[in-house]
Every structure is written in structure tokens, then in C-alpha cells.
Protein backbone atom coordinates (compact mmCIF):
# COMPACT_ATOMS: atom_id res chain seq x y z
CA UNK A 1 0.00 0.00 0.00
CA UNK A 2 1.44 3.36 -0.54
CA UNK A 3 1.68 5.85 1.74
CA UNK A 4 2.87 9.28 2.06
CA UNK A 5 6.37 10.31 4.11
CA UNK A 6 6.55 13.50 6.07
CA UNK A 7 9.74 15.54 6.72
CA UNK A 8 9.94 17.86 9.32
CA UNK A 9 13.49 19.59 9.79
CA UNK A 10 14.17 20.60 13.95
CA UNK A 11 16.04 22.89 15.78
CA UNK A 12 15.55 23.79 19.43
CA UNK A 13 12.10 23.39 18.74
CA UNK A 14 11.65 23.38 22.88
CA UNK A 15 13.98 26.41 23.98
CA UNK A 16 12.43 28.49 20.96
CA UNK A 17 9.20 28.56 21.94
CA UNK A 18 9.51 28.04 25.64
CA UNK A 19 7.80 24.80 25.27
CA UNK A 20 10.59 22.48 27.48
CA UNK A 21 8.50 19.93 27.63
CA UNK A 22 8.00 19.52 23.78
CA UNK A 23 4.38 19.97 23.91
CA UNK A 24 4.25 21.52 20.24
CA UNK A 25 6.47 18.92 18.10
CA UNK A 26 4.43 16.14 20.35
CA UNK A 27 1.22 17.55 19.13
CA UNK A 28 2.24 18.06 15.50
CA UNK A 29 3.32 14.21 15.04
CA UNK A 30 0.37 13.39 16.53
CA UNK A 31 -2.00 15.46 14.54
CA UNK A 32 0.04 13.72 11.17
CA UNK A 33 -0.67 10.38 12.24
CA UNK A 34 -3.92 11.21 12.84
CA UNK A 35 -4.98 12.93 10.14
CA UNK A 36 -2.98 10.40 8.02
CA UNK A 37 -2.74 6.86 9.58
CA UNK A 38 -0.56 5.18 6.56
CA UNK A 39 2.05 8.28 7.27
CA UNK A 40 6.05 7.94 8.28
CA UNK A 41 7.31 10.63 9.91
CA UNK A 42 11.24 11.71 9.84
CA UNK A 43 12.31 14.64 11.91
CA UNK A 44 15.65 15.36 10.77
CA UNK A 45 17.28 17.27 14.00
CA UNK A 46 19.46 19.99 12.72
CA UNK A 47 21.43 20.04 15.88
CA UNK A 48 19.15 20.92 18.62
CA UNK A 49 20.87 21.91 21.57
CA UNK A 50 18.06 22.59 24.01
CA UNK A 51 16.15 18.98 25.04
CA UNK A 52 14.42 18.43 21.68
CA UNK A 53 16.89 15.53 20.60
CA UNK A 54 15.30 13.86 23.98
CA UNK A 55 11.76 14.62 22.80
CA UNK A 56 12.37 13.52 19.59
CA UNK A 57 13.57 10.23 20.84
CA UNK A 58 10.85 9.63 23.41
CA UNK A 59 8.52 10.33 20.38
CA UNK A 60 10.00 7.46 18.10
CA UNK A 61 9.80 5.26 21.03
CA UNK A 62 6.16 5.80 21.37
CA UNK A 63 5.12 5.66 17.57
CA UNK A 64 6.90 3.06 15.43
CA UNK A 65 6.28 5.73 12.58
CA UNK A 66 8.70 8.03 13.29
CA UNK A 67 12.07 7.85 12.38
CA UNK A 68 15.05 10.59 14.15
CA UNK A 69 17.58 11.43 11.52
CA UNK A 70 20.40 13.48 13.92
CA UNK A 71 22.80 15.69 11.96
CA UNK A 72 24.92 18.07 12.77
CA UNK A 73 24.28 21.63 12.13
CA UNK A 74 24.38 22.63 8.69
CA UNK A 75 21.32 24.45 7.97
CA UNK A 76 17.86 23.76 6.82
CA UNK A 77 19.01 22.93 3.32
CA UNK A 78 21.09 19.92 4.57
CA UNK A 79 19.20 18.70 6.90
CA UNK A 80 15.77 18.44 4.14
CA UNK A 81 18.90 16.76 1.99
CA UNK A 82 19.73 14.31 4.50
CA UNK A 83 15.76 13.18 5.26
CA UNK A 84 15.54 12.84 1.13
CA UNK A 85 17.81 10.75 1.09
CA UNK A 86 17.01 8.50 3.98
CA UNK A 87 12.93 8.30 2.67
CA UNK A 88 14.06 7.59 -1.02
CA UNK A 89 16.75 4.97 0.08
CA UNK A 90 14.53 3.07 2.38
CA UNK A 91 11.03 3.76 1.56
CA UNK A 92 9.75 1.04 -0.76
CA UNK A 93 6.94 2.77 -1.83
CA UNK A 94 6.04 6.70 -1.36
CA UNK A 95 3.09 7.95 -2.76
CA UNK A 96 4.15 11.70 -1.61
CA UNK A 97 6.58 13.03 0.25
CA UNK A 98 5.71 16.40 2.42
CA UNK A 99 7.99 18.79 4.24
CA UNK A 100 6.70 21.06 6.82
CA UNK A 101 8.20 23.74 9.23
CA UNK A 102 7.66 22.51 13.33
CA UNK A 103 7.14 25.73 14.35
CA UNK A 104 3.15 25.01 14.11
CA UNK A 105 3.07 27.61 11.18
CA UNK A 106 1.32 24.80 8.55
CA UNK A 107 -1.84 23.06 9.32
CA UNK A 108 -1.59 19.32 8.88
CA UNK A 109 -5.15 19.55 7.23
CA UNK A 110 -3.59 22.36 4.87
CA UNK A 111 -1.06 19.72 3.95
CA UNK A 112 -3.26 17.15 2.92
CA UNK A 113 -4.94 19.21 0.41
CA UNK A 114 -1.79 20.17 -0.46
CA UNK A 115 -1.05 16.46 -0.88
CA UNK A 116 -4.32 15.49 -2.58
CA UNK A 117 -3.24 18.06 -5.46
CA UNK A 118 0.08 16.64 -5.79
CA UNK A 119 -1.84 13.28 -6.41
CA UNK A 120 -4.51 14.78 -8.98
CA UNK A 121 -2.22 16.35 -10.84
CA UNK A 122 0.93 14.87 -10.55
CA UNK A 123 3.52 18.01 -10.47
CA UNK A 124 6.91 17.90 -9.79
CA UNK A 125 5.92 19.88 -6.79
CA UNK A 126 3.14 21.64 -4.67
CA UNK A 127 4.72 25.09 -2.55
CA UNK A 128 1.71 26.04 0.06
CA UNK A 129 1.20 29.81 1.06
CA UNK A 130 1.79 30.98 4.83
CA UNK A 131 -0.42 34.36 3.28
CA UNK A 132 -3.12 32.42 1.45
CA UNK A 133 -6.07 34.15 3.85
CA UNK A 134 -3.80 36.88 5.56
CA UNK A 135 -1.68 38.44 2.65
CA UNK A 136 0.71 39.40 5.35
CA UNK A 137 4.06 39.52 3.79
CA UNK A 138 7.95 40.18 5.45
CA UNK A 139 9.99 42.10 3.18
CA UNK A 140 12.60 39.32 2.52
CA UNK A 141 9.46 37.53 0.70
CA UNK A 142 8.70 40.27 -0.94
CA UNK A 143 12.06 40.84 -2.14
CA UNK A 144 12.44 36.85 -3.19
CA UNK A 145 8.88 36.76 -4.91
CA UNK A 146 9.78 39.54 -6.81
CA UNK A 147 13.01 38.82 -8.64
CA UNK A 148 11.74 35.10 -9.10
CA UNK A 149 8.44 37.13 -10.72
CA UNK A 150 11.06 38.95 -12.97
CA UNK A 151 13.28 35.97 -13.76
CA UNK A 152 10.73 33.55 -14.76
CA UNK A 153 6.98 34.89 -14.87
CA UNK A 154 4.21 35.49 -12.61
CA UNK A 155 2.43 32.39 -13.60
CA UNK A 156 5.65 30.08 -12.90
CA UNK A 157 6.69 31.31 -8.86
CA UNK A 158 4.61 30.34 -6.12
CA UNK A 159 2.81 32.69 -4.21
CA UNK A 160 5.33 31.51 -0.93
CA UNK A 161 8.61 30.59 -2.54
CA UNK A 162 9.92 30.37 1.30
CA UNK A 163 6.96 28.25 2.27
CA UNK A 164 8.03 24.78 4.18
CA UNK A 165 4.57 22.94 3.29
CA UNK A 166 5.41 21.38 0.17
CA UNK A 167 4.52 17.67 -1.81
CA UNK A 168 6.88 16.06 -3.87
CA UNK A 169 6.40 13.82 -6.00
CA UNK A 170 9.30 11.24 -5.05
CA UNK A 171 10.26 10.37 -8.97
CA UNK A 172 10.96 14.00 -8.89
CA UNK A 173 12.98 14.00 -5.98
CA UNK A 174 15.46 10.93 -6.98
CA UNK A 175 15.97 12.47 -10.30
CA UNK A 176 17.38 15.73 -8.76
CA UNK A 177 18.53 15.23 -5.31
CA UNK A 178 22.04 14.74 -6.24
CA UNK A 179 22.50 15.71 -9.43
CA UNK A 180 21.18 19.70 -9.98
CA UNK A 181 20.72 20.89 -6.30
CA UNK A 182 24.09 22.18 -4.74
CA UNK A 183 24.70 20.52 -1.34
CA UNK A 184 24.36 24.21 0.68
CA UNK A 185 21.16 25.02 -1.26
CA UNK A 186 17.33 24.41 -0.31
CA UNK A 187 15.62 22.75 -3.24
């Protein structure tokens, strides 16, 4: 049966929102599963150096679904590198494969439409929008949005180029993971 495989990058997920005990990343795996029962969860941690590695590994104790990938710090980019590689090696079959921020910023609903379109249509990939309902922008996304707008079209830049909720379809993924994306680089 196919499922889908979520990756969720962390860094002192507890000491940055004065959650010690975890109570965020502890609700957000267990909205995924859920939401989505067939799901696999990999939270790559980026290095934490508050208690989150002990979270995470309490967590994948409790729910044979979860997988800890521990790296050391070397950004986001890396560490979403790292988890692709570890879901496409060992992941026999992946009907989807989401990222999403931990921070509690993407709705795990959201992402399953997001999902559901990746399925329907079959794209390479599917970038959600943090601004969908509140068009509240930061200026570095205004500044990104707009030179991608003027290097390749409106109709070809997502509305959230920064945006952490994204599908993928996996064929995608394998065929670019380590040939076009530079090793310091998000995809």
C-alpha cells in the first residue's frame, strides 16, 4: 500500500518557543498520524541543543512511525537533503513526500490538500502559502517573490517561494537530489 512520508526539519524546537516539555512537536506528530494513519514521519534534528533531541527520541519510542535522523548543524538545506535521502533509500513505496516547518506555522489539514493536489495532478511539486487568507508579507518575501516574478513569470513562482509545506512527488525528488541541487542550497 502506498503511503505518504513527512519531513519535518528541527532545531531547538523546545527552547524556541519556551515549550521544554515539547508539547508543540508532540502535538504536530500526533495530529500527522492522525490525520494520516498510513504516514512515516522523519524529523531530521538539525542540531538541537536545548532537550528536543530527547523529545524527539521519546517520540520514536512511542510511535513506530517516526524515524530521528540526527545531523549536525548545517542548515535547513542539509538537513531536508539528509531526510531525502534517507525516505528515497529506504522507503519502498512513497506515494508523496511532504515537508513542513515545526514551528506550528502549517496546518496538517492544509497539507493534505496540499497532498491530494500533488496526487490529482501529478507536479513535480506543490509550494503552500503561509499568506493564502492573511496576505501578510515580510519584506525578505517580498524581495524573493519579486526577482523570481522577474526571472521567470508570474504564472511560474509560487505565491510563498519560502513556504516549508510542500509535496513532492518522489520520482521527482530521486531524479534531482544529487545531481542539480548544490549541497548548501534548499531545493
Amino acid at each position: 500500500k502506498t503511503k505518504n512520508a513527512w519531513l519535518i526539519c528541527v532545531l531547538d524546537e523546545c527552547q524556541a518557543k519556551g515549550d521544554k516539555e515539547g508539547v508543540g512537536i508532540r502535538n504536530l506528530v500526533s495530529d500527522v498520524l492522525d490525520a494520516d494513519e498510513e504516514a512515516s514521519i522523519f524529523l531530521v534534528n538539525n542540531g538541537s541543543s536545548d532537550n528536543t533531541p530527547d523529545v524527539l527520541q521519546e517520540l520514536a519510542i512511542a510511535f513506530p512511525q517516526v524515524t530521528v535522523l540526527d545531523q549536525p548543524v548545517r542548515g535547513k538545506a542539509m538537513a531536508e537533503r539528509t531526510g531525502f535521502q534517507v525516505i528515497l533509500e529506504n522507503q519502498s513505496v512513497v506515494n508523496v513526500l511532504l515537508t513542513m516547518d515545526a514551528d506550528g506555522e502549517h496546518d496538517v489539514r492544509d497539507m493534505l490538500k496540499i497532498c491530494q493536489e500533488q496526487v490529482v495532478r501529478r507536479p513535480a511539486f506543490v509550494v503552500g502559502s503561509r499568506f493564502f487568507n492573511s496576505g501578510k508579507r515580510n519584506q525578505k518575501d517580498e524581495i524573493l517573490r519579486g526577482f523570481l516574478v522577474r526571472l521567470f513569470g508570474d504564472f511560474l513562482v509560487p505565491d510563498d517561494p519560502r513556504c516549508g509545506g510542500r509535496a513532492y512527488d518522489p520520482e521527482f525528488l530521486r531524479g534531482v537530489i544529487n545531481k542539480t541541487v548544490a549541497r548548501n542550497y534548499g531545493l
